[in-house]
Protein backbone atom coordinates (compact mmCIF):
# COMPACT_ATOMS: atom_id res chain seq x y z
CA UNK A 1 16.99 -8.71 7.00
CA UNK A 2 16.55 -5.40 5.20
CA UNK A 3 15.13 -5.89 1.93
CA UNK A 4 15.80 -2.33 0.93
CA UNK A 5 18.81 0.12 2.63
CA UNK A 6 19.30 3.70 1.51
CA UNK A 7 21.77 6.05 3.08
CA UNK A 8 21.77 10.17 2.05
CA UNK A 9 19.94 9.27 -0.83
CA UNK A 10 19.84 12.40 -2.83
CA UNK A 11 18.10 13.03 -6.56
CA UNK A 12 17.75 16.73 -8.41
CA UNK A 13 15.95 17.15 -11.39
CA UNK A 14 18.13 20.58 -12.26
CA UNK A 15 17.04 23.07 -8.98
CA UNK A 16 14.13 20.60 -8.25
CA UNK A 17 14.97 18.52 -5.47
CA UNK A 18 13.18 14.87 -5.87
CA UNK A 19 15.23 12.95 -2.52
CA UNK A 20 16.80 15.69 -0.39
CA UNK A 21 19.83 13.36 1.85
CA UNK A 22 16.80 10.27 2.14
CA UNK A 23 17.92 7.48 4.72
CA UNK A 24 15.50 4.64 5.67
CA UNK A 25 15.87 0.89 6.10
CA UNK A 26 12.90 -1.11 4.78
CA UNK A 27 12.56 -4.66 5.98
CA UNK A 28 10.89 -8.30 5.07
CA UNK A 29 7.13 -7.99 4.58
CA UNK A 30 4.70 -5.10 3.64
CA UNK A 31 5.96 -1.92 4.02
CA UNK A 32 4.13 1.52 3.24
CA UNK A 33 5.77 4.51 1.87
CA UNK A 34 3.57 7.53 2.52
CA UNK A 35 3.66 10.79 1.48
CA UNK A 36 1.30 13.76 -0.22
CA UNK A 37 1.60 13.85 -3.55
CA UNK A 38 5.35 15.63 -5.02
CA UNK A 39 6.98 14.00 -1.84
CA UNK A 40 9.23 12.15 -3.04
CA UNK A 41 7.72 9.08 -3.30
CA UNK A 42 7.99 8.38 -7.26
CA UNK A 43 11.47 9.33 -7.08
CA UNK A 44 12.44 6.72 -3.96
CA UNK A 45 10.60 4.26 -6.40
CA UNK A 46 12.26 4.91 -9.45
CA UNK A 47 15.66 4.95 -7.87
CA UNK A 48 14.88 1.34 -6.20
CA UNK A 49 13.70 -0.01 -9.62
CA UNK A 50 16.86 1.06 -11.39
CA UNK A 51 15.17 3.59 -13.57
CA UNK A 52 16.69 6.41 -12.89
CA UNK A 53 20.03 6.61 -10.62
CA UNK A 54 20.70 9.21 -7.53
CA UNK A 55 22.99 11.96 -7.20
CA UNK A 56 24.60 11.20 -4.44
CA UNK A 57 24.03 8.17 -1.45
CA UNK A 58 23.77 4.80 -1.26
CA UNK A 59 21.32 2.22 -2.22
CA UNK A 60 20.78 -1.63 -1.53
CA UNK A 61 17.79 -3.51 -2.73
CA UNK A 62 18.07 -7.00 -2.32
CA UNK A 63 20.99 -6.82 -1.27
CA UNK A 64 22.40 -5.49 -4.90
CA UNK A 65 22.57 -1.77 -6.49
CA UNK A 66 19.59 -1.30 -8.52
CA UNK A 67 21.28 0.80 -11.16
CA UNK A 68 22.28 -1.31 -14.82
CA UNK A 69 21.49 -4.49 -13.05
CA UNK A 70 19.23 -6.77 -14.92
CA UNK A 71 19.81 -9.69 -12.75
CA UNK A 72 17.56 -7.49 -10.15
CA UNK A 73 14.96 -6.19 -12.22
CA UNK A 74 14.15 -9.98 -12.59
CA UNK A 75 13.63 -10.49 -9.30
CA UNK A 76 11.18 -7.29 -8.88
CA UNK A 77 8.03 -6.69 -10.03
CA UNK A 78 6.57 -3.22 -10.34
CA UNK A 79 3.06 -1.63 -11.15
CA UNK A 80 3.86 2.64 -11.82
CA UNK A 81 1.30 5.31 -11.04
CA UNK A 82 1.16 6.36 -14.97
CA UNK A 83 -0.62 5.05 -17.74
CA UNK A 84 1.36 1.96 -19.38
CA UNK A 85 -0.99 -0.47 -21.35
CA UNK A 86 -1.46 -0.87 -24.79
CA UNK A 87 -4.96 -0.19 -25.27
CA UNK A 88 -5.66 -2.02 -28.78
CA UNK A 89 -4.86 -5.14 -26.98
CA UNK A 90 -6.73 -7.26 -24.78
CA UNK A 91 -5.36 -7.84 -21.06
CA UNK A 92 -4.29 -11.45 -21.57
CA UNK A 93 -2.86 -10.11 -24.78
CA UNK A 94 -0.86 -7.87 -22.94
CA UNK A 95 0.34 -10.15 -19.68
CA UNK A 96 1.34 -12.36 -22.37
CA UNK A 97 3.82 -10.25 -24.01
CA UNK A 98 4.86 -9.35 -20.45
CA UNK A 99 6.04 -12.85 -19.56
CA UNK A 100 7.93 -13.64 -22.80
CA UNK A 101 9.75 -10.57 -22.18
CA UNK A 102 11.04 -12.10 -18.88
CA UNK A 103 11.64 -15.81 -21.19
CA UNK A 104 8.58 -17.74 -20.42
CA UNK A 105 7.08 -19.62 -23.32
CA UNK A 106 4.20 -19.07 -25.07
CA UNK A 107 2.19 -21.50 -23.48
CA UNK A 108 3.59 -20.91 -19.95
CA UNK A 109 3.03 -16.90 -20.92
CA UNK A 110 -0.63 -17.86 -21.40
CA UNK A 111 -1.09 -20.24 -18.30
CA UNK A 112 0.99 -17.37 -16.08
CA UNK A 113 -0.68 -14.55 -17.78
CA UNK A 114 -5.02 -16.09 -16.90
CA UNK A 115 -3.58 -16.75 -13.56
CA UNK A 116 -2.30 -13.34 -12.71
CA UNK A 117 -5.64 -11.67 -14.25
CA UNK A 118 -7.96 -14.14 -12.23
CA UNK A 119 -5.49 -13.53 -9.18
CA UNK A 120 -6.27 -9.80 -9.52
CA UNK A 121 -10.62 -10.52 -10.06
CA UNK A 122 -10.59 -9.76 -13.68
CA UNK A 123 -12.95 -12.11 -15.36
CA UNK A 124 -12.22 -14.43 -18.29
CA UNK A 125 -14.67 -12.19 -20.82
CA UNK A 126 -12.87 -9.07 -19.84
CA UNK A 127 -9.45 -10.57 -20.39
CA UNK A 128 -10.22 -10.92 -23.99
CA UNK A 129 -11.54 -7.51 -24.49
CA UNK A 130 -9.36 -4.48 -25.55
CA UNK A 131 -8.16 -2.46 -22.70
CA UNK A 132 -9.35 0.72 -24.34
CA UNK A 133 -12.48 -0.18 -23.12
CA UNK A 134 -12.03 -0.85 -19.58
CA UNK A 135 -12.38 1.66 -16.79
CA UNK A 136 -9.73 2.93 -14.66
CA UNK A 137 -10.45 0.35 -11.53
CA UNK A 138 -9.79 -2.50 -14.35
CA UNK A 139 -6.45 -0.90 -15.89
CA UNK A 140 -5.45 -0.79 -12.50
CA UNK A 141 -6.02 -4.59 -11.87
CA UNK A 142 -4.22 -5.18 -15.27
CA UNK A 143 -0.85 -3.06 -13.93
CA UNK A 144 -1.17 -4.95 -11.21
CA UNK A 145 -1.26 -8.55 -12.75
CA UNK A 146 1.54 -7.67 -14.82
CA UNK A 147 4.11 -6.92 -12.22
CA UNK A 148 3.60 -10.24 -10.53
CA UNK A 149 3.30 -12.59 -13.83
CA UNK A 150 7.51 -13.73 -13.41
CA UNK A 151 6.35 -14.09 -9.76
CA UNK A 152 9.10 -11.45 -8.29
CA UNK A 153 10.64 -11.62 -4.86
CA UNK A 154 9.59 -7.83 -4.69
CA UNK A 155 6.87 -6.15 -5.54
CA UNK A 156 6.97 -2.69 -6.06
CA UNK A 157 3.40 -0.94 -6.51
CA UNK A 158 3.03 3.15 -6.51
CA UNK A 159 -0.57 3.90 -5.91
CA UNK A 160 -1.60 0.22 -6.58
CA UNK A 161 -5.70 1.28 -5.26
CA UNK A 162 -6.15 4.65 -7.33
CA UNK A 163 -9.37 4.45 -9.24
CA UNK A 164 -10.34 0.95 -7.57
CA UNK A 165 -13.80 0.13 -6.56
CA UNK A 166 -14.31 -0.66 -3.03
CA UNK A 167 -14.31 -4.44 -3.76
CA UNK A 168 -11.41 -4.15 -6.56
CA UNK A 169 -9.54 -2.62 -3.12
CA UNK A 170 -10.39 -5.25 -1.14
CA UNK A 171 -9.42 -7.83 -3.66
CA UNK A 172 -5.78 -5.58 -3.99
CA UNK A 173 -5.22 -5.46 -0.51
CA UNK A 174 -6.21 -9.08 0.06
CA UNK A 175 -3.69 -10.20 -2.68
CA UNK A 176 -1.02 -8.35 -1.39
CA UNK A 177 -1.15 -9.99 2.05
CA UNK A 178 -1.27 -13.46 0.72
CA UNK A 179 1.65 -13.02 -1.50
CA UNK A 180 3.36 -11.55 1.74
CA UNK A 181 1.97 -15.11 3.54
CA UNK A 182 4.11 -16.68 0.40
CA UNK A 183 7.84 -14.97 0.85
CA UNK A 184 6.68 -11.48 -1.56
CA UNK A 185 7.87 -8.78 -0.18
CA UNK A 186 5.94 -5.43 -0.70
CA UNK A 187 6.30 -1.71 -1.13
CA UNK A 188 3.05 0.40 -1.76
CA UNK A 189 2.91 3.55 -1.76
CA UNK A 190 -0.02 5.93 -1.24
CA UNK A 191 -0.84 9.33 0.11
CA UNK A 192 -3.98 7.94 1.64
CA UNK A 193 -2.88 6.32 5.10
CA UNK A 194 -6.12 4.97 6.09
CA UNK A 195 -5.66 2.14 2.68
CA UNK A 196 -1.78 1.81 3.94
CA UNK A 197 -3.23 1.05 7.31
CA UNK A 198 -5.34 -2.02 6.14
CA UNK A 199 -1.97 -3.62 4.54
CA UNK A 200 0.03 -2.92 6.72
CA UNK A 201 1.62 -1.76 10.02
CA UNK A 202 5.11 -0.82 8.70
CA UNK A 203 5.45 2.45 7.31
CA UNK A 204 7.51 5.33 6.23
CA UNK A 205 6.57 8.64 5.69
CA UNK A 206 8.15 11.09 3.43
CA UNK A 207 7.69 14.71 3.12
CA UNK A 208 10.00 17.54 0.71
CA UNK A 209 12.00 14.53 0.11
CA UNK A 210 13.18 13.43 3.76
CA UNK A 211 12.24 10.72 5.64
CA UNK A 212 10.43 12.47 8.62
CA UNK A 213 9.26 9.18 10.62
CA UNK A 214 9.38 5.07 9.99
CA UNK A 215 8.28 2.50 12.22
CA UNK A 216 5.26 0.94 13.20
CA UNK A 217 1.96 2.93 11.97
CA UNK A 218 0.51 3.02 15.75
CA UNK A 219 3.58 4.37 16.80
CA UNK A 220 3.38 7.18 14.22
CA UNK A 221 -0.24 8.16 14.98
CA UNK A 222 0.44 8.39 18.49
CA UNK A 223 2.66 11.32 17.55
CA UNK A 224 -0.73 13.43 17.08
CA UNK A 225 -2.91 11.71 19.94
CA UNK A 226 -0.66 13.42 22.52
CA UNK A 227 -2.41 16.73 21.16
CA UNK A 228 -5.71 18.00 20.80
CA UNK A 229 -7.97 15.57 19.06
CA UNK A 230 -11.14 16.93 17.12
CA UNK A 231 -14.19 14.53 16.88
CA UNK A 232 -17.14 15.29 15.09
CA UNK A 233 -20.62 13.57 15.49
CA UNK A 234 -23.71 13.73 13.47
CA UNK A 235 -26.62 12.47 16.06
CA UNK A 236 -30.42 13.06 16.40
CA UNK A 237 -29.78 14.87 19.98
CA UNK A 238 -26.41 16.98 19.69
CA UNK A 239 -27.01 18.96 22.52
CA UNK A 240 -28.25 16.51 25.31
CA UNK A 241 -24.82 13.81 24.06
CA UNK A 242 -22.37 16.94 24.28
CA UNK A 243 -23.30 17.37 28.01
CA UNK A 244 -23.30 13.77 28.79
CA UNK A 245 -19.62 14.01 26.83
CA UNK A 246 -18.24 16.88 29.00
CA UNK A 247 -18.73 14.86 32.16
CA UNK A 248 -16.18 12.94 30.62
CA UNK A 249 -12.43 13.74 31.97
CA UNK A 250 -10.97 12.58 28.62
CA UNK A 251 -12.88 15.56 26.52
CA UNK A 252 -10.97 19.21 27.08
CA UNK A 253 -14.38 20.85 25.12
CA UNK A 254 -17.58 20.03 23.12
CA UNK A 255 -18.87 22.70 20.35
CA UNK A 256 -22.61 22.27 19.29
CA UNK A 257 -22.56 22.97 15.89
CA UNK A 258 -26.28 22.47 14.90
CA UNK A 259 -28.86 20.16 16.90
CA UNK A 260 -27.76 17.18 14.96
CA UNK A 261 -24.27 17.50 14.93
CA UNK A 262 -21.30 18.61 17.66
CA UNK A 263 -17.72 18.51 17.65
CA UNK A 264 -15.72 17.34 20.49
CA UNK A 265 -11.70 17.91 21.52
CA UNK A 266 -10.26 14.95 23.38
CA UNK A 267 -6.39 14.80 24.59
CA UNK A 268 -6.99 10.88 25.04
CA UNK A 269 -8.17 9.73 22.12
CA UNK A 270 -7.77 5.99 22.73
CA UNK A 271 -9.70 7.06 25.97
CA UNK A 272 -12.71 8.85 23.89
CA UNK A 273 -13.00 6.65 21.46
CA UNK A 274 -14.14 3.64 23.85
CA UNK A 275 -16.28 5.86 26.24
CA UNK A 276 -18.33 7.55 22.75
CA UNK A 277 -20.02 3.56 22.16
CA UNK A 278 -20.89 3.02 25.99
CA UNK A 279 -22.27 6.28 26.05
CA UNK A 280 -24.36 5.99 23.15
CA UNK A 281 -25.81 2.28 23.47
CA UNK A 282 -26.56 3.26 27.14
CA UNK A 283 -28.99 6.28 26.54
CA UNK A 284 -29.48 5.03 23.46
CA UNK A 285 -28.76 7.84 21.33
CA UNK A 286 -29.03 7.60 17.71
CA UNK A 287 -25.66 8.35 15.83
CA UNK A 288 -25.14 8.27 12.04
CA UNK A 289 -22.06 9.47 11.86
CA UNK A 290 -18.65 9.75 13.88
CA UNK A 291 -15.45 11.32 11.79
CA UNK A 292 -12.16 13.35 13.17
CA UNK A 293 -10.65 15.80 10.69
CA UNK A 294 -7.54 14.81 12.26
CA UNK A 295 -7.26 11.06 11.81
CA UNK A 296 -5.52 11.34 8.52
CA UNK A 297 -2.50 10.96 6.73
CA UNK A 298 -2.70 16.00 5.80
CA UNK A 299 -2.91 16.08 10.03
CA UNK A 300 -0.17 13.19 10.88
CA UNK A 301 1.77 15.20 8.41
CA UNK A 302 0.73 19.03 9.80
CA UNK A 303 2.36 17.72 13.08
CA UNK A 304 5.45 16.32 12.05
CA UNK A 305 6.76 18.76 9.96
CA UNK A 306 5.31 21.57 12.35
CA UNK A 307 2.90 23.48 9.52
């Protein structure tokens, strides 16, 4: 079942083209929607929300057209990129008046409003403080309690882990599986594909407004392994592991950039990247540090659109 189907979906902002003829078909689960920043991301989002409506193409979410339809935004819950709290009030304060707008009562507002805060690691003293005080990480937490206080059937959440401490991530990400586990289905986007890649192993990326690849995330990245694959290593012997590396018939070259740190081109990745450990527990060579420039979202992209 596709949760979400768009078909030519176009959107100009006068000559500024936001979705440029966008088709993708996003089904049940957690799906990422990557892209650099001025993609088209936002744009996809606020189309899907019924915020804004396209130019020209189709769109389906849920089954329904998101624009002027009420009945849907019910059933969604979203968490924006931009500022949207109301800083002289206090978190539960503000997930209160959240869930009366969608009819609750005051007391179930309350009960749904502490759960979605504790759901999200916010404590019970910082729900009663005023949001002006809180750091970004914690307005971020807040966003994100308030698009799942009605309990949608989709969440929506555009850069859900900006400004979130490495456990406020893990909490994040953790939440948004186990809401998948329970029937909520997920889109998060991000231009960071190694956080997409702990949620999930559906993506679609999105560059200049057009869908250039969707699928499975391994898939994707394999895309780049088939070409040269740079590896850098910080390690108390560069020179002696960079000749034990070029025996290897997986590495095309090694570069020795300094005595503690070389940089090696593999066409196997996969390959490389299991014959690196045995190499290094064998002769025991003492490694702080292993990092490729290109295993990230700038070089999946560099490939794909041929820059």
């Amino acid at each position: 079942m596709n949760i979400i189907s768009a078909s030519n979906l176009s959107k100009w902002y006068g000559e500024v083209i936001g979705l440029n003829q966008f088709t993708v078909d996003i089904g049940e689960g957690i799906t990422g929607i990557v892209g650099p920043n001025g993609a088209g991301k936002t744009t996809f989002i606020r189309i899907i929300t019924g915020m804004i409506r396209q130019n020209k193409g189709t769109v389906e979410v849920l089954g329904e057209k998101p624009w002027n339809n009420p009945s849907l935004n019910a059933k969604i819950g979203y968490c924006p990129e931009h500022e949207m709290l109301y800083p002289w009030m206090s978190a539960k304060e503000f997930l209160i008046a959240m869930a009366k707008m969608h009819g609750y009562s005051h007391s179930e507002s309350e009960r749904r409003a502490y759960e979605s805060l504790e759901m999200v690691g916010l404590s019970k003293k910082d729900m009663e403080r005023k949001i002006k005080g809180y750091s970004k990480g914690m307005k971020q937490k807040v966003k994100i309690a308030q698009s799942i206080v009605h309990e949608p059937e989709l969440l929506i959440l555009d850069e859900p882990l900006a400004g979130t401490d490495p456990i406020g991530r893990k909490t994040i990400i953790e939440l948004i599986r186990e809401m998948a586990k329970n029937g909520i289905h997920s889109i998060v986007s991000s231009h960071v594909l190694y956080e997409i890649e702990k949620l999930t192993e559906q993506v679609v990326l999105i560059n200049d407004g057009q869908t250039i690849a969707a699928g499975n995330v391994h898939e994707i990245r394999k895309l780049i392994d088939k070409h040269p694959h740079t590896v850098n290593v910080t390690t108390s012997n560069a020179r002696k592991l960079g000749m034990e590396l070029m025996k290897k018939e997986s590495v095309i070259s090694v570069s020795i950039i300094d005595e503690n740190h070389l940089s090696v081109k593999t066409h196997k990745p996969e390959v490389f990247y299991k014959t690196l450990p045995e190499i290094i527990v064998r002769k025991k060579y003492e490694v702080s540090e292993i990092y490729s420039p290109d295993d990230n979202l700038q070089a999946v992209f560099k490939y794909l659109v041929k820059k």
